[in-house]
N, C-alpha and C. Protein backbone atom coordinates (compact mmCIF):
# COMPACT_ATOMS: atom_id res chain seq x y z
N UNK A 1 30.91 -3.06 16.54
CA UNK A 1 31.56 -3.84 17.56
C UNK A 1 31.79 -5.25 17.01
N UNK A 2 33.02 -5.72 16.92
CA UNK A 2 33.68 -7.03 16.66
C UNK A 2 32.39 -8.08 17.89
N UNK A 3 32.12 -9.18 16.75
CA UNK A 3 31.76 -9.84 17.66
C UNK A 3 32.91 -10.80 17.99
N UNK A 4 32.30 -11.87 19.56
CA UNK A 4 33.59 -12.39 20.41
C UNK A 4 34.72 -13.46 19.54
N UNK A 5 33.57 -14.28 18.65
CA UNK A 5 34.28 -14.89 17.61
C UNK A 5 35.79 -14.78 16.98
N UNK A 6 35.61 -13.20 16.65
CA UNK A 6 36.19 -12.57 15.42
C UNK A 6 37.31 -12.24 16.48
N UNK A 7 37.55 -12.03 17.51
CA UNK A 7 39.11 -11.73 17.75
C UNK A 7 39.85 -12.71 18.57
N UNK A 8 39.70 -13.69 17.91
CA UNK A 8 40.72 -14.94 18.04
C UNK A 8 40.61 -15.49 16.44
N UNK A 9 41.92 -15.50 15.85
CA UNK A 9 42.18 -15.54 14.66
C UNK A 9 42.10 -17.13 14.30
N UNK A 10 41.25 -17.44 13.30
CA UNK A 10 41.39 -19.06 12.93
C UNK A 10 42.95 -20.01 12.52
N UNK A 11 42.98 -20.66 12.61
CA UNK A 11 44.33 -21.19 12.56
C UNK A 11 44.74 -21.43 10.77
N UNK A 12 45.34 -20.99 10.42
CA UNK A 12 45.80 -21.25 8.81
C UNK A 12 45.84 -22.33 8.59
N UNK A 13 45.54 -22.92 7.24
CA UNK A 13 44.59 -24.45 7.10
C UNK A 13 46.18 -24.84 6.23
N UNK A 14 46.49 -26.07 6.84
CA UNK A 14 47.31 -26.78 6.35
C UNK A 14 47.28 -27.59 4.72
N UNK A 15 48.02 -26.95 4.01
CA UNK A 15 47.84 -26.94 2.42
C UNK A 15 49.16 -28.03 1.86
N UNK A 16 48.85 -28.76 1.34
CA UNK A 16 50.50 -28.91 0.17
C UNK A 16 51.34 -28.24 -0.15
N UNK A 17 52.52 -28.35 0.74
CA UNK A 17 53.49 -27.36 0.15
C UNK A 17 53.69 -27.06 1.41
N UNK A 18 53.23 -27.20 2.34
CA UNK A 18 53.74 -26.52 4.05
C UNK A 18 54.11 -27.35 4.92
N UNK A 19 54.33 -26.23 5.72
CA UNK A 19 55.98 -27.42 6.35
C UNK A 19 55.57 -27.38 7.81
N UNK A 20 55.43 -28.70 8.49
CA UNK A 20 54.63 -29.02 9.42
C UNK A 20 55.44 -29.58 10.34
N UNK A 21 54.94 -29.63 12.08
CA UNK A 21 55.51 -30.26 12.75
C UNK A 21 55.00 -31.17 13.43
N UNK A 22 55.22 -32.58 13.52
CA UNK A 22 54.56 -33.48 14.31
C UNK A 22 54.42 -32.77 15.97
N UNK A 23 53.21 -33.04 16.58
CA UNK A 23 52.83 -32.65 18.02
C UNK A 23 52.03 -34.19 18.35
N UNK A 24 51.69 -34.89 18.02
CA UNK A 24 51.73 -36.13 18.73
C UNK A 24 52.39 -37.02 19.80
N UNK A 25 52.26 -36.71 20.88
CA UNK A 25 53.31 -37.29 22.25
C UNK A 25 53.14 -38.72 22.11
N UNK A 26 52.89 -39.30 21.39
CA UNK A 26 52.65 -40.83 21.46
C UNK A 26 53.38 -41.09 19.74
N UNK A 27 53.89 -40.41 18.74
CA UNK A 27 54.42 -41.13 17.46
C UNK A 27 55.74 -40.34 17.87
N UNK A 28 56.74 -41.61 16.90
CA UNK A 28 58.03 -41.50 16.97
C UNK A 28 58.22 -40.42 16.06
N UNK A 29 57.70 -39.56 15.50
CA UNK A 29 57.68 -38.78 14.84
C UNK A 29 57.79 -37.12 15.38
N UNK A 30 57.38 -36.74 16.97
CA UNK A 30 56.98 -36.08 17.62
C UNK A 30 58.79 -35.05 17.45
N UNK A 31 57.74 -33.71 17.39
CA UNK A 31 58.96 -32.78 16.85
C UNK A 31 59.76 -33.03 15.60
N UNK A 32 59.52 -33.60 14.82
CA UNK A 32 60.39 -33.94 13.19
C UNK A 32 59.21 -32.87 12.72
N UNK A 33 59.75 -32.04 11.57
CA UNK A 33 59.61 -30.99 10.65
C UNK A 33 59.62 -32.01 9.31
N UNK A 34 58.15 -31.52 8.66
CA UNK A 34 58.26 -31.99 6.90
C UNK A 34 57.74 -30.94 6.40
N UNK A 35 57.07 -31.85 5.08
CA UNK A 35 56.69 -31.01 4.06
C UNK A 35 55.62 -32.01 3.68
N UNK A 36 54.26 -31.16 3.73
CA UNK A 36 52.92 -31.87 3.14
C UNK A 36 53.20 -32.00 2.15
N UNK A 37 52.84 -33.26 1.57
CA UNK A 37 53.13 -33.96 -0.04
C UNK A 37 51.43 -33.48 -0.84
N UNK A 38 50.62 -34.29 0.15
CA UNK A 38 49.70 -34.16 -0.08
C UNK A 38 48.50 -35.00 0.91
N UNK A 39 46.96 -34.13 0.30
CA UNK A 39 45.89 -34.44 1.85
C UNK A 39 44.83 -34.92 1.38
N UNK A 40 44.33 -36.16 1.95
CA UNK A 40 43.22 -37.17 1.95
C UNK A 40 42.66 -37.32 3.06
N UNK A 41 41.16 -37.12 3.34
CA UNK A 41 39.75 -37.68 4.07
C UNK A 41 40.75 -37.69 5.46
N UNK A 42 41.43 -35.81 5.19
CA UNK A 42 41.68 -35.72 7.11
C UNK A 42 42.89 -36.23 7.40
N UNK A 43 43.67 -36.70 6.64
CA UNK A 43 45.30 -37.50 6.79
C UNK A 43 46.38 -36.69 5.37
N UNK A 44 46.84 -36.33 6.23
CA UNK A 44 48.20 -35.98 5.46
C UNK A 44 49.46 -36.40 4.87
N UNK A 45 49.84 -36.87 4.13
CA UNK A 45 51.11 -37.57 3.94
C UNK A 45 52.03 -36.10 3.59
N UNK A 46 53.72 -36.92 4.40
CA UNK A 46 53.87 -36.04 4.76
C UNK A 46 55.40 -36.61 4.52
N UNK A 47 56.27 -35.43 4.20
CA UNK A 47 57.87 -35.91 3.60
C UNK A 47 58.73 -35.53 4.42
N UNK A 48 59.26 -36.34 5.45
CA UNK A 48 60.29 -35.90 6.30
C UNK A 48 61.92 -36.41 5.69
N UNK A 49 62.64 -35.55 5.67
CA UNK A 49 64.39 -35.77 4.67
C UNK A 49 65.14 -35.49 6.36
N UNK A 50 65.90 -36.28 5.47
CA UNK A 50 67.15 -35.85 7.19
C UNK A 50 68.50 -36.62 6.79
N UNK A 51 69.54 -35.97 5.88
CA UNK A 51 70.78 -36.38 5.88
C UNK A 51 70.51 -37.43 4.38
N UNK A 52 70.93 -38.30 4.75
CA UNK A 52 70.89 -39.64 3.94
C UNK A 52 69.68 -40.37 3.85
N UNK A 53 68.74 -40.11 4.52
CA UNK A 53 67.31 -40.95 4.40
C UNK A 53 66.25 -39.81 3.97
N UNK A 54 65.23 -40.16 3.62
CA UNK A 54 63.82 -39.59 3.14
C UNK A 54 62.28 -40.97 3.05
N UNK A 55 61.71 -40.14 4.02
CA UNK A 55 60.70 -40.87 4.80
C UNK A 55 59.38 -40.49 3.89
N UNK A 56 57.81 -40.97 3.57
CA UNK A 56 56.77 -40.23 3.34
C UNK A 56 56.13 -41.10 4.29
N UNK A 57 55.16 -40.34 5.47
CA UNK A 57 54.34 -41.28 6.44
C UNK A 57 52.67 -40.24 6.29
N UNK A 58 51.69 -41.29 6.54
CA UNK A 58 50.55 -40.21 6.42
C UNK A 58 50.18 -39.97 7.57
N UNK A 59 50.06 -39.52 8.55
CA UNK A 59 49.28 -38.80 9.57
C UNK A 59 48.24 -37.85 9.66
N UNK A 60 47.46 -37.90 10.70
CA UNK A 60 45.96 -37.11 10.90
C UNK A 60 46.44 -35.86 10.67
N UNK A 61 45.67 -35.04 10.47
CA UNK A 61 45.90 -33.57 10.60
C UNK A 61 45.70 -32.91 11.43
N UNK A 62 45.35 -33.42 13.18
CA UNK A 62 45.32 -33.67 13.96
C UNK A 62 46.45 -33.36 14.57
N UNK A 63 47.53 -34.64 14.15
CA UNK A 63 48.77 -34.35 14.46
C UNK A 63 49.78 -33.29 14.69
N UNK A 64 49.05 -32.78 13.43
CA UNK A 64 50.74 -31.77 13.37
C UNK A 64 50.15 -30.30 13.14
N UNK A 65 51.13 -29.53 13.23
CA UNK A 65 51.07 -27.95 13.36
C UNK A 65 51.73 -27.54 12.68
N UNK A 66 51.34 -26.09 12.39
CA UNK A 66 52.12 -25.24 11.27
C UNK A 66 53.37 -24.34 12.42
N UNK A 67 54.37 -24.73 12.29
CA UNK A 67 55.71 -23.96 13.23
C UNK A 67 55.89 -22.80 13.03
């Protein structure tokens, strides 16, 4: 018998190289799609492109979700 733990699946751990979405209702960032650059002590920096500009901002990991 599965214990209760085991059937709720852990959430896939946000790596370099994945493409994330801000969920923060309070940063101007909220709903913009990047790409983890790379992850430090719980903060992510993080590469958002859009047209003619390209942004790198670090945010919690907290923040954002895998879409």
């Amino acid at each position: 018998m599965p214990s209760p733990s085991s059937s709720q699946d852990p959430a896939p751990p946000i790596l370099p190289g994945s493409s994330v979405t801000v969920q923060d209702s309070c940063s101007i960032y909220r709903g913009y799609t990047g790409i983890v650059q790379r992850i430090s002590d719980r903060r992510a920096a993080v590469l958002f492109e859009g047209g003619n500009w390209d942004k790198l901002v670090t945010l919690d990991l907290s923040q954002l979700r895998l879409p």
